[in-house]
Each structure stands twice: as structure tokens, then as C-alpha cells.
N, C-alpha and C. Protein backbone atom coordinates (compact mmCIF):
# COMPACT_ATOMS: atom_id res chain seq x y z
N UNK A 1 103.66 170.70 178.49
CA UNK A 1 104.39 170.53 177.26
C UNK A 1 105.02 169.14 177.18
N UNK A 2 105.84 168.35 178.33
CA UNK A 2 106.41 167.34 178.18
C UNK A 2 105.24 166.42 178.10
N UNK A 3 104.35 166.52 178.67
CA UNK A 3 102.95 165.33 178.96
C UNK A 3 102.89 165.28 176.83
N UNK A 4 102.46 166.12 176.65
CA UNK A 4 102.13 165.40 174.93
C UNK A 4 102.87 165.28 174.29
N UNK A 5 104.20 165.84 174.33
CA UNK A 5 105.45 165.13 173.84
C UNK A 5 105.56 163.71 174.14
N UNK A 6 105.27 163.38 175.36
CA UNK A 6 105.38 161.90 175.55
C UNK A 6 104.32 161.25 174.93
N UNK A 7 103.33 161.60 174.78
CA UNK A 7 101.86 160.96 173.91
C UNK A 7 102.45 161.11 172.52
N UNK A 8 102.73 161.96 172.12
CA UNK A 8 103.28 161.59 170.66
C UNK A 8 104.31 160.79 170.76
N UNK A 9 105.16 160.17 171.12
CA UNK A 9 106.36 160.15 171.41
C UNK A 9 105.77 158.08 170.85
N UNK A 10 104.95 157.94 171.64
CA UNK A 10 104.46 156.69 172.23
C UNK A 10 103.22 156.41 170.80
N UNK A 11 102.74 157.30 170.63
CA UNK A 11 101.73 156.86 169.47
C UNK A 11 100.33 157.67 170.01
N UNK A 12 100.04 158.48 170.09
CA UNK A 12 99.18 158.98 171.20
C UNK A 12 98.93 158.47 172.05
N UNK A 13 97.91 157.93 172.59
CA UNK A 13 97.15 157.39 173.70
C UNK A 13 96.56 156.20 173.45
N UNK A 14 97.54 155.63 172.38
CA UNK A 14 96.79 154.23 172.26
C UNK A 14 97.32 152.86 172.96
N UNK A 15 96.24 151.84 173.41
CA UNK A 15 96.40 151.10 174.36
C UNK A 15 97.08 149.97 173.34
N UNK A 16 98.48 149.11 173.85
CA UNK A 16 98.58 148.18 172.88
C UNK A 16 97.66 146.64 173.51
N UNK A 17 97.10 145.98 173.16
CA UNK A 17 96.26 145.28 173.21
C UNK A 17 97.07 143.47 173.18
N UNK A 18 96.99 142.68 173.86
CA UNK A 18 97.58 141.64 173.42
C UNK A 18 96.89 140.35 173.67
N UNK A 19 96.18 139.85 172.76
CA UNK A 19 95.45 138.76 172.65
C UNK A 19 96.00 137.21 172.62
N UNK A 20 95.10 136.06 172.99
CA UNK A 20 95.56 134.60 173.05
C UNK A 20 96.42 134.34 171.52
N UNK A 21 96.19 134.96 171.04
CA UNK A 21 96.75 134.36 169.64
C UNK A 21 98.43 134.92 169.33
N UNK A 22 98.65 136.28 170.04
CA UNK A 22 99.87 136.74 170.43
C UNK A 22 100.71 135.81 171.11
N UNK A 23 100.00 135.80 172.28
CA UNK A 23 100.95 134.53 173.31
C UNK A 23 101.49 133.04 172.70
N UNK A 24 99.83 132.41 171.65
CA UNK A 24 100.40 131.20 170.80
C UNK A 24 101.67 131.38 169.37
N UNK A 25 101.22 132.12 169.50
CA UNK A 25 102.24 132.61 168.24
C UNK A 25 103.46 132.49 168.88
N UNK A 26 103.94 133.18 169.83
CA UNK A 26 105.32 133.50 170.64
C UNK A 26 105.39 131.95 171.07
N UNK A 27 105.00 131.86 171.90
CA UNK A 27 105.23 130.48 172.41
C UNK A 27 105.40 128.92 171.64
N UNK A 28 104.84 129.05 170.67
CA UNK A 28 105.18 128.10 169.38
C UNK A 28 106.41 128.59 168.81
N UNK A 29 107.08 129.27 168.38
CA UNK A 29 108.12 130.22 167.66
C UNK A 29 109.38 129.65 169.01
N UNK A 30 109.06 130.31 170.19
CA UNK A 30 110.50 130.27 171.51
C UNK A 30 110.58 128.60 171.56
N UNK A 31 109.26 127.95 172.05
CA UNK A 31 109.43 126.29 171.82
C UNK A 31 110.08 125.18 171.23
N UNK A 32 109.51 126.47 169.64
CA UNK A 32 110.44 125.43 168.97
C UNK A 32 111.92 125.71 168.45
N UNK A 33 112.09 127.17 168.62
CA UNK A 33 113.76 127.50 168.72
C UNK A 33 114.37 126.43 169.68
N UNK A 34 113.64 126.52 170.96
CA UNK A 34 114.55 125.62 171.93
C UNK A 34 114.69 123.95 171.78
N UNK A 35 113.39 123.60 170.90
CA UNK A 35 113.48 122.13 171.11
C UNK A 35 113.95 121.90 169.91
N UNK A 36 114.15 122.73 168.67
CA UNK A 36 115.17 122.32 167.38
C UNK A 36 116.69 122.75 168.23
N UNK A 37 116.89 123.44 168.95
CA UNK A 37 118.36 123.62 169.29
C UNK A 37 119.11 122.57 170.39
N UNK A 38 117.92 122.46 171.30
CA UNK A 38 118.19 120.57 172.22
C UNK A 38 118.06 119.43 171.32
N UNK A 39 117.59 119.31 170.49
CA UNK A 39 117.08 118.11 169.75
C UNK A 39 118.56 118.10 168.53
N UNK A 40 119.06 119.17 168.03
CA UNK A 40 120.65 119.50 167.14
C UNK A 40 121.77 119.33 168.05
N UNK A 41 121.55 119.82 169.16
CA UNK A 41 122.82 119.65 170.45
C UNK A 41 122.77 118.11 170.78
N UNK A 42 121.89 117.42 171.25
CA UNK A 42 122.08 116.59 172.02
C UNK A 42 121.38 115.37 171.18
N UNK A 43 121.10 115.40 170.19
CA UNK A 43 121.25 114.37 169.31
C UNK A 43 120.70 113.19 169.69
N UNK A 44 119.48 112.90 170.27
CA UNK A 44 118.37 112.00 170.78
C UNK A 44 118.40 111.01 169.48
N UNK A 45 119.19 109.65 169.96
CA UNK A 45 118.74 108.40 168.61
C UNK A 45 117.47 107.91 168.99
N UNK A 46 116.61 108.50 169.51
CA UNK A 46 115.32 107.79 169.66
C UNK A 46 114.36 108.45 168.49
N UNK A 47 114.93 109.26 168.66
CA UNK A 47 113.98 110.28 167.11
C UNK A 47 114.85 109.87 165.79
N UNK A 48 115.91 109.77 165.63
CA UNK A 48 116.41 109.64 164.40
C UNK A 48 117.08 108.03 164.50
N UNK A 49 116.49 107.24 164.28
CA UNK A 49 116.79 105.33 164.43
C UNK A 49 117.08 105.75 163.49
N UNK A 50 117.10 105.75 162.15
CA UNK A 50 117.83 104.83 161.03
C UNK A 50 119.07 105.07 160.79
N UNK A 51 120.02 104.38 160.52
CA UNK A 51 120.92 104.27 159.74
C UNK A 51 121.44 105.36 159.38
N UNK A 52 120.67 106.06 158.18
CA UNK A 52 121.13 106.97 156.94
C UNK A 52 120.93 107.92 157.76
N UNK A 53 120.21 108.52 158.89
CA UNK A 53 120.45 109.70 159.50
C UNK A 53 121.50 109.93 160.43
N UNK A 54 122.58 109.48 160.28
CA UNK A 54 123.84 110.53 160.66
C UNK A 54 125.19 110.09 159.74
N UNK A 55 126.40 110.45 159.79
CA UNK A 55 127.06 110.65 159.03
C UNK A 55 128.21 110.64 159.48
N UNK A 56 128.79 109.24 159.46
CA UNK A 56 130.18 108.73 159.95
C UNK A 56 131.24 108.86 159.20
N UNK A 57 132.64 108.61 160.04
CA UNK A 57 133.65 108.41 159.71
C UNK A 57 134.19 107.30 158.53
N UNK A 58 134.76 106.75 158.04
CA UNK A 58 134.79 105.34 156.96
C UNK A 58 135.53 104.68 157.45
N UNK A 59 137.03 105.42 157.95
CA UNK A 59 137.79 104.35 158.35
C UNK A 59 138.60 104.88 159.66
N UNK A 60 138.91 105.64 159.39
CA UNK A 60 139.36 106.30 161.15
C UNK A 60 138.66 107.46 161.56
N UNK A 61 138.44 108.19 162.56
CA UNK A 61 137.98 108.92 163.30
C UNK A 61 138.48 110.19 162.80
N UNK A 62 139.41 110.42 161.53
CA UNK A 62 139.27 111.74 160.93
C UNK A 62 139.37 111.71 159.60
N UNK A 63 138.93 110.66 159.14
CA UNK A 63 139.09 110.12 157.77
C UNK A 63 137.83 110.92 157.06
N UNK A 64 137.33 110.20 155.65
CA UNK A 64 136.23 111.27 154.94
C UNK A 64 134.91 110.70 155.26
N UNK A 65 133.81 111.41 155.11
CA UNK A 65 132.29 110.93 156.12
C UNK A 65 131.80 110.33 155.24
N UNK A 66 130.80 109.48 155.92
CA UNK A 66 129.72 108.57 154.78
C UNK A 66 128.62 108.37 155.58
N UNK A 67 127.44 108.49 154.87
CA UNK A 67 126.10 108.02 155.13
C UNK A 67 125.98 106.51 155.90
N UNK A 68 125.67 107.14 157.41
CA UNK A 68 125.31 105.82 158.17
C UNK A 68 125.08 104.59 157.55
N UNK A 69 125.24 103.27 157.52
CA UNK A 69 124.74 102.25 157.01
C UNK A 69 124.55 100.76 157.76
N UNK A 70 125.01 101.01 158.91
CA UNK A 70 123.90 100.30 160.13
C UNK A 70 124.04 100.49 161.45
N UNK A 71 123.23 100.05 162.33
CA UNK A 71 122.66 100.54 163.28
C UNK A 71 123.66 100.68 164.24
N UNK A 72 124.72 100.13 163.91
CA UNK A 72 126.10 100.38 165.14
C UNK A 72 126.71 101.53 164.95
N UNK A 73 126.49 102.41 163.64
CA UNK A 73 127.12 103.61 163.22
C UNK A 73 126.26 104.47 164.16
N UNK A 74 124.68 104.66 164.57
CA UNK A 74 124.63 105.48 165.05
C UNK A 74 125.54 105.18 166.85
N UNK A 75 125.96 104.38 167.31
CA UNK A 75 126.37 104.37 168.88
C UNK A 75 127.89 105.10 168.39
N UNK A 76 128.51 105.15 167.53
CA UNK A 76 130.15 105.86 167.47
C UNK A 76 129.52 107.58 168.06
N UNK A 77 130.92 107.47 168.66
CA UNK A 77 130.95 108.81 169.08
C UNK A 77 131.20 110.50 168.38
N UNK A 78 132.18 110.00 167.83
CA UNK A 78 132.17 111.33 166.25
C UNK A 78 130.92 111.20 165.30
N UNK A 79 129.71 111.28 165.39
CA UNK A 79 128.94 111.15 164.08
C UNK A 79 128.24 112.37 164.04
N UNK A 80 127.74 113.17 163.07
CA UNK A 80 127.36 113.89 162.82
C UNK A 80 125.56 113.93 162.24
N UNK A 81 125.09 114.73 162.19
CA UNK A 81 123.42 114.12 161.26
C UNK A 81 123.88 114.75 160.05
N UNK A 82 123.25 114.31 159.48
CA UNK A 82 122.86 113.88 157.71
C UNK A 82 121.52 114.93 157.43
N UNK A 83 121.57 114.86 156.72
CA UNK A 83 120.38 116.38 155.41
C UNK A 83 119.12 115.39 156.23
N UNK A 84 118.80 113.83 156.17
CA UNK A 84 117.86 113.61 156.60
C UNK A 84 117.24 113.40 157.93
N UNK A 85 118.45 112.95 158.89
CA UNK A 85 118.64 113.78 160.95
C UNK A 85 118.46 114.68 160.72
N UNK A 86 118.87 115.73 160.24
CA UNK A 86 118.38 117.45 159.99
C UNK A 86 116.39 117.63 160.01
N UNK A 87 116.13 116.72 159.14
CA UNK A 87 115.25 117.00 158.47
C UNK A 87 113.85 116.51 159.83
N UNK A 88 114.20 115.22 160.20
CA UNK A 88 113.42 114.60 161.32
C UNK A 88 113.47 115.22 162.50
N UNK A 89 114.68 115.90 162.82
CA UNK A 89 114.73 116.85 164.35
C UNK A 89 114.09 118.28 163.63
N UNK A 90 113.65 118.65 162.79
CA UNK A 90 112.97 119.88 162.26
C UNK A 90 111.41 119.41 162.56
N UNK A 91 111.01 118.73 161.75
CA UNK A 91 109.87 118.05 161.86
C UNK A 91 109.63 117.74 163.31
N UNK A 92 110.29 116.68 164.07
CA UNK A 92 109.79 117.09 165.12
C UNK A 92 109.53 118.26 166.54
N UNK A 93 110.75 119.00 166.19
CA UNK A 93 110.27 120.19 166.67
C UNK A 93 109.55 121.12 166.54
N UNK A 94 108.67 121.10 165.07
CA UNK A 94 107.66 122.10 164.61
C UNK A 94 106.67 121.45 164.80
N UNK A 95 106.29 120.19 165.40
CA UNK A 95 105.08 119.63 165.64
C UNK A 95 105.08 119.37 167.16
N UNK A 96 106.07 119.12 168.12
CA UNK A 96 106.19 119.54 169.47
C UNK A 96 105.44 120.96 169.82
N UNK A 97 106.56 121.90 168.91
CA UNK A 97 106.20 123.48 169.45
C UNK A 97 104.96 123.66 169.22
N UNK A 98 104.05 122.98 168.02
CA UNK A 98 102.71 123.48 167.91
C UNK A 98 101.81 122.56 168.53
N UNK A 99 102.44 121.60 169.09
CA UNK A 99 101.30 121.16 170.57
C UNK A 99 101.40 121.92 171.74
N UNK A 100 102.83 122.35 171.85
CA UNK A 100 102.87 123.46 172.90
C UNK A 100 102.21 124.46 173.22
N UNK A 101 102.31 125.36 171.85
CA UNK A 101 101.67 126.42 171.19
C UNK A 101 99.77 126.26 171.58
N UNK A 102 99.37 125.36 171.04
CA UNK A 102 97.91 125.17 170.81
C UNK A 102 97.55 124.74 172.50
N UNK A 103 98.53 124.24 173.13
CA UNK A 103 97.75 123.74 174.84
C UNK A 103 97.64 125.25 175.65
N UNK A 104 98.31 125.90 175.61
CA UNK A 104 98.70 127.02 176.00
C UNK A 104 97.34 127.72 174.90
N UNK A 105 97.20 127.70 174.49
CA UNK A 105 96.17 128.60 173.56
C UNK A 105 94.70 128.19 173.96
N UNK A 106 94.68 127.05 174.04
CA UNK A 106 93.45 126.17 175.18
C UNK A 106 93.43 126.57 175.98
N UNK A 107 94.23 126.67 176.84
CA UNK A 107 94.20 126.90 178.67
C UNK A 107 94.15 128.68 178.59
N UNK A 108 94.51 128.82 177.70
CA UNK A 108 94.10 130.65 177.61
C UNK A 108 92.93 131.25 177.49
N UNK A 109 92.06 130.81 176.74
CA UNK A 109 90.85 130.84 176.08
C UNK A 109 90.22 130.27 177.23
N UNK A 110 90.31 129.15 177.27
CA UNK A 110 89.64 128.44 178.46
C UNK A 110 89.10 129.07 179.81
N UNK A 111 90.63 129.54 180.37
CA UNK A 111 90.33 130.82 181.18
C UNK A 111 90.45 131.78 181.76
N UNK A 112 90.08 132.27 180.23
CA UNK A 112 90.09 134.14 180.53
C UNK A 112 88.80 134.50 180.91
């Protein structure tokens, strides 16, 4: 009695199946959670050089913010990113994760 209670329980007796395209999927998705959340934390000026991507102070260090406007604004220490830093650490983390994604999807295929 408990044996097919547990088969129903579970879906009968069906095997769940998990293919290369499962694993790329996941692994593109966790990748790039992590490398949009390192890339927002820790604020790499090698990806976001210009200017207008972050968003300084004007005149003192708690005064009202303004759109970067040269290249010494990004070295201050209070700066924040801008709609368009937002936009370049997105971008590059959805094109990281899907090189990630796709090498891992190679080397899967490759050999299974």
C-alpha cells in the first residue's frame, strides 16, 4: 500500500530526465546573477570609463548628485553608477554569462 502511494505521490514512475540544455540554461542564469552582483558591488572602472557613468557629489561629499563629467570624478570615493553604469555592467554580464553558459554547453555535448 505505501509503495504506490509513494509512486503517486512522485508522479508515477516517471524518470525526470535532465539534458545539456538544462545545465546551460542554469548556468547562464547563476553566472550571470553573480557577475551582475560583483560587477554592482565592486564597481570595476575598467568596464564603465566614461565620465557620465557614475554619479557624483557637486560640492561636498553629501551635497546633491550630478552626472560624472570627467575622468577624475570616476577616482572619488562616494560615487555611485548612473542609469548608464547600470546599463554597461548589465550588458556585460549577460554576455559574460552566455559565454559561460555556451563553453559549458560545448564541453557537455562534446563529452557525453
Amino acid at each position: 500500500m505505501t509503495v504506490t502511494k509513494l509512486k503517486t505521490l512522485a508522479g508515477s514512475s516517471d524518470i525526470i530526465i535532465v539534458r545539456p540544455w538544462h545545465i546551460t540554461i542554469f548556468t547562464f542564469l547563476f553566472s550571470f546573477l553573480i557577475l551582475f552582483i560583483f560587477f554592482v558591488v565592486f564597481q570595476p572602472t575598467t568596464l564603465a570609463s566614461g565620465p557620465g557613468d557614475f554619479v557624483v557629489p557637486s560640492t561636498n561629499s553629501t551635497g546633491p548628485y550630478n552626472v560624472g563629467s570627467s575622468n577624475s570624478d570616476k577616482s572619488k570615493s562616494n560615487k555611485m553608477l548612473s542609469d548608464k553604469g547600470r546599463l554597461i555592467y548589465f550588458a556585460w554580464a549577460i554576455g559574460l554569462g552566455a559565454a559561460i553558459g555556451l563553453l559549458i554547453h560545448f564541453l557537455l555535448v562534446y563529452y557525453k
